[in-house]
Protein backbone atom coordinates (compact mmCIF):
# COMPACT_ATOMS: atom_id res chain seq x y z
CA UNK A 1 28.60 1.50 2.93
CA UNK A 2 25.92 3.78 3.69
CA UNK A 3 24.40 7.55 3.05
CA UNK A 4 24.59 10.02 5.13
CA UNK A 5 21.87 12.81 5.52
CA UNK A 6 23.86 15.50 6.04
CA UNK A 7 20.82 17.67 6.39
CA UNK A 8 20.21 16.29 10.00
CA UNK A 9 22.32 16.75 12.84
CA UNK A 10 23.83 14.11 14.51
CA UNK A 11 21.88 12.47 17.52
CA UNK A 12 21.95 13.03 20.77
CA UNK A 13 21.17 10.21 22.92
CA UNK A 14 22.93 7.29 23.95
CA UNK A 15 20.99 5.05 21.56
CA UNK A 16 21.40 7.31 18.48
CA UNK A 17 17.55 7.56 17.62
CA UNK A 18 16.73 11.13 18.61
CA UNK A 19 17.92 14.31 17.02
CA UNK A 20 18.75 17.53 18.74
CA UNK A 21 15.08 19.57 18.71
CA UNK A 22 16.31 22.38 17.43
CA UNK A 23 13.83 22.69 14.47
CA UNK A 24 9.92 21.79 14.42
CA UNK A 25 10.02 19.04 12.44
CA UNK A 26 12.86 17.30 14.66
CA UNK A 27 10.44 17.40 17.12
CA UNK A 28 8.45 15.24 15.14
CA UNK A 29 10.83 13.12 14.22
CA UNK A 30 11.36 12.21 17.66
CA UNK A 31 7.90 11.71 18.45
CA UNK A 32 7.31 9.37 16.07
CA UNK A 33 10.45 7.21 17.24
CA UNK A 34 9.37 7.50 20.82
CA UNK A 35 6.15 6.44 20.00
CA UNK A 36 6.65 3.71 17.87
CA UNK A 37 10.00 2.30 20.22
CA UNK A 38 7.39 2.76 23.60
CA UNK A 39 10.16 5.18 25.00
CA UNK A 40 8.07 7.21 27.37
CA UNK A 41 10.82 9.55 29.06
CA UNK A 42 11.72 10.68 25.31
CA UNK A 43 8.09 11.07 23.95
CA UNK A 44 7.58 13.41 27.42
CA UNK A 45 10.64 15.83 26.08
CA UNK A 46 8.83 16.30 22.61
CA UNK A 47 5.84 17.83 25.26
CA UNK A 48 5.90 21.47 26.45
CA UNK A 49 5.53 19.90 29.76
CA UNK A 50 4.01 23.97 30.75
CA UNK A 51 1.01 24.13 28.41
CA UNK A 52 0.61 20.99 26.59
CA UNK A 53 -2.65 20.19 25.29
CA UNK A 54 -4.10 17.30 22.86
CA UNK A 55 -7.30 18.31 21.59
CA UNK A 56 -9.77 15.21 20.53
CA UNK A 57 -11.21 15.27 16.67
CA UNK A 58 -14.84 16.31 17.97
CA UNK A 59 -16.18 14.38 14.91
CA UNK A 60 -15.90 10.96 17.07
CA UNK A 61 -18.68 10.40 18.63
CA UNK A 62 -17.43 7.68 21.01
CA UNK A 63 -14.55 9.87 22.46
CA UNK A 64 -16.46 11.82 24.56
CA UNK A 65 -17.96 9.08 26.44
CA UNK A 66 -14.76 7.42 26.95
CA UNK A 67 -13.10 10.43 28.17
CA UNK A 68 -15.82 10.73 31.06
CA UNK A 69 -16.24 7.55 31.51
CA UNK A 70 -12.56 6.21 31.90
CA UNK A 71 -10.65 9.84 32.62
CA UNK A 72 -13.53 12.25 34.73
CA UNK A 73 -12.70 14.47 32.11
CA UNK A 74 -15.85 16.30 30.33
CA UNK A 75 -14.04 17.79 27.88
CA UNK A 76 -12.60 16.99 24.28
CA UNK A 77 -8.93 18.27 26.15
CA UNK A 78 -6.61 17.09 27.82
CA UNK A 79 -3.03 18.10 29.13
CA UNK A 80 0.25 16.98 29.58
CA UNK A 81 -0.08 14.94 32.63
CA UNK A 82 -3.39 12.90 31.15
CA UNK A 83 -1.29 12.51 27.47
CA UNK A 84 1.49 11.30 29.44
CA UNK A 85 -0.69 8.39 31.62
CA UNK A 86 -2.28 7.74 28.30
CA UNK A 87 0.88 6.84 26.15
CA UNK A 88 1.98 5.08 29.69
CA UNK A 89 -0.90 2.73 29.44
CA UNK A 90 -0.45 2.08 25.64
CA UNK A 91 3.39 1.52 25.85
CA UNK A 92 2.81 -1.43 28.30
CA UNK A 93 -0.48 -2.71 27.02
CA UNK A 94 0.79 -2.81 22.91
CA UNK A 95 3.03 -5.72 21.52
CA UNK A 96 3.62 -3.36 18.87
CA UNK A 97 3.18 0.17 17.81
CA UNK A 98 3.57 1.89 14.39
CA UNK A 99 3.30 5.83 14.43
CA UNK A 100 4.01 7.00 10.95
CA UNK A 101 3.87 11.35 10.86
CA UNK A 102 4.50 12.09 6.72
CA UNK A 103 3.83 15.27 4.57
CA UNK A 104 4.26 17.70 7.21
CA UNK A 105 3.59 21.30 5.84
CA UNK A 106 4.33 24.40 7.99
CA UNK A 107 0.72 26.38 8.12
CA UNK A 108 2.81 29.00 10.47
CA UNK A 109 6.73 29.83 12.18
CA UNK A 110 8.18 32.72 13.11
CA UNK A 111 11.46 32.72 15.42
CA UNK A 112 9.72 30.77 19.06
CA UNK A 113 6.36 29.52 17.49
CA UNK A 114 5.22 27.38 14.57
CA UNK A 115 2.38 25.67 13.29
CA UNK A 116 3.02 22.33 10.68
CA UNK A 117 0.03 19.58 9.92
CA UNK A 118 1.12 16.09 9.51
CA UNK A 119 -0.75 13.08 7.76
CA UNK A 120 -0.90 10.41 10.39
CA UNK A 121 -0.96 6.48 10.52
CA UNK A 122 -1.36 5.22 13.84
CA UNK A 123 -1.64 1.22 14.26
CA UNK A 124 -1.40 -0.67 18.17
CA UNK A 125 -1.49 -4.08 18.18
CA UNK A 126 -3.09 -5.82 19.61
CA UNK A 127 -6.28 -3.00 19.13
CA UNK A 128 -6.63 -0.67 22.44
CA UNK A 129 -9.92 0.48 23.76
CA UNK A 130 -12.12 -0.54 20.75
CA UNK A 131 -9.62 0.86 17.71
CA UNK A 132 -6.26 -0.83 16.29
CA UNK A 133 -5.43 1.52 13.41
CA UNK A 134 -6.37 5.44 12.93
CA UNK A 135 -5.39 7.66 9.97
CA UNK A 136 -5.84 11.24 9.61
CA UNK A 137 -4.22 14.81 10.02
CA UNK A 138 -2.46 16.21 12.85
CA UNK A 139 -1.58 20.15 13.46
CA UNK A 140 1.40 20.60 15.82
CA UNK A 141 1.61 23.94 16.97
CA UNK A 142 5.21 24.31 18.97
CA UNK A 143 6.41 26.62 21.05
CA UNK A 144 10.84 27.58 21.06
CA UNK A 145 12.52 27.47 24.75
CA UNK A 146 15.82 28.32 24.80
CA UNK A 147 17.59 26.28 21.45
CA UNK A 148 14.84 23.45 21.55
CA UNK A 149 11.26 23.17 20.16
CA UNK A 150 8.33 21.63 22.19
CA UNK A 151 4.48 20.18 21.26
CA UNK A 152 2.72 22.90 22.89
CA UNK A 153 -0.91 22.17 21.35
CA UNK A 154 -1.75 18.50 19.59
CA UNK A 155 -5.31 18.65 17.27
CA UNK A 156 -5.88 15.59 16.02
CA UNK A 157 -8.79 15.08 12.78
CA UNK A 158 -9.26 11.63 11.84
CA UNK A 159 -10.21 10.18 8.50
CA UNK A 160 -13.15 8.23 7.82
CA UNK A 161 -12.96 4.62 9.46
């Protein structure tokens, strides 16, 4: 017999992983299970498909190149349609992914935006483009549509390697 978080609502999809994202860190929630389970279509609805952007930590070096070299983008940016070829790629390249999102802190929220940082843990197996396992901090910053909450800016700062 098991515990019940009654806290959470119940979930919504057919495989009872994802909650409703009615609240910010819901959002998250489902991100990280999309993530880690390679479930593209459900990772895209945590994305404000409108104005999504995922921001690069501009202390790696190497990032730039590889953004110009493999993407034709000059930029430490990207949007929704490049984050979304991105985690295509790494869904069908990794055997297995672990996305872990813990101590997230809101920095901002009023009633249709919010801004929470997360620590982050971030391991692909086997090791994509050069890097297997990153730690650091993300800052969500999500916008409210309707009932539901969205990823409407993604700044990732990585720890030391």
């Amino acid at each position: 017999m098991g515990c019940e978080n009654v806290f959470l609502p119940k979930t919504y999809d057919e495989g009872g992983k994802y909650y409703p994202p009615v609240k910010p860190e819901y959002v998250v929630k489902n991100l990280e299970v999309a993530y880690t389970s390679k479930d593209l279509e459900a990772y895209g609805r945590c994305l404000d498909r409108d104005s999504f952007v995922f921001y690069f930590d501009p202390s790696q070096s190497d990032i730039r190149d590889i953004l110009r070299d493999k993407w034709g983008i000059d930029s430490l940016a990207w949007g929704y349609n490049e984050e979304i070829l991105s985690a295509q790629q790494i869904f069908s390249y990794a055997d297995e992914i672990v996305l872990n999102l813990t101590n997230g802190a809101p920095l901002q929220e009023d009633s249709n935006r919010a801004t929470w940082i997360w620590d982050y843990y971030l391991r692909i197996d086997p090791p994509y483009e050069g890097g297997g396992e990153a730690t650091g901090r993300s800052v969500f910053t999500f916008v409210k549509k309707g009932e539901y909450w969205y990823i409407r800016i993604w700044q990732d700062f990585r720890s030391g390697q």
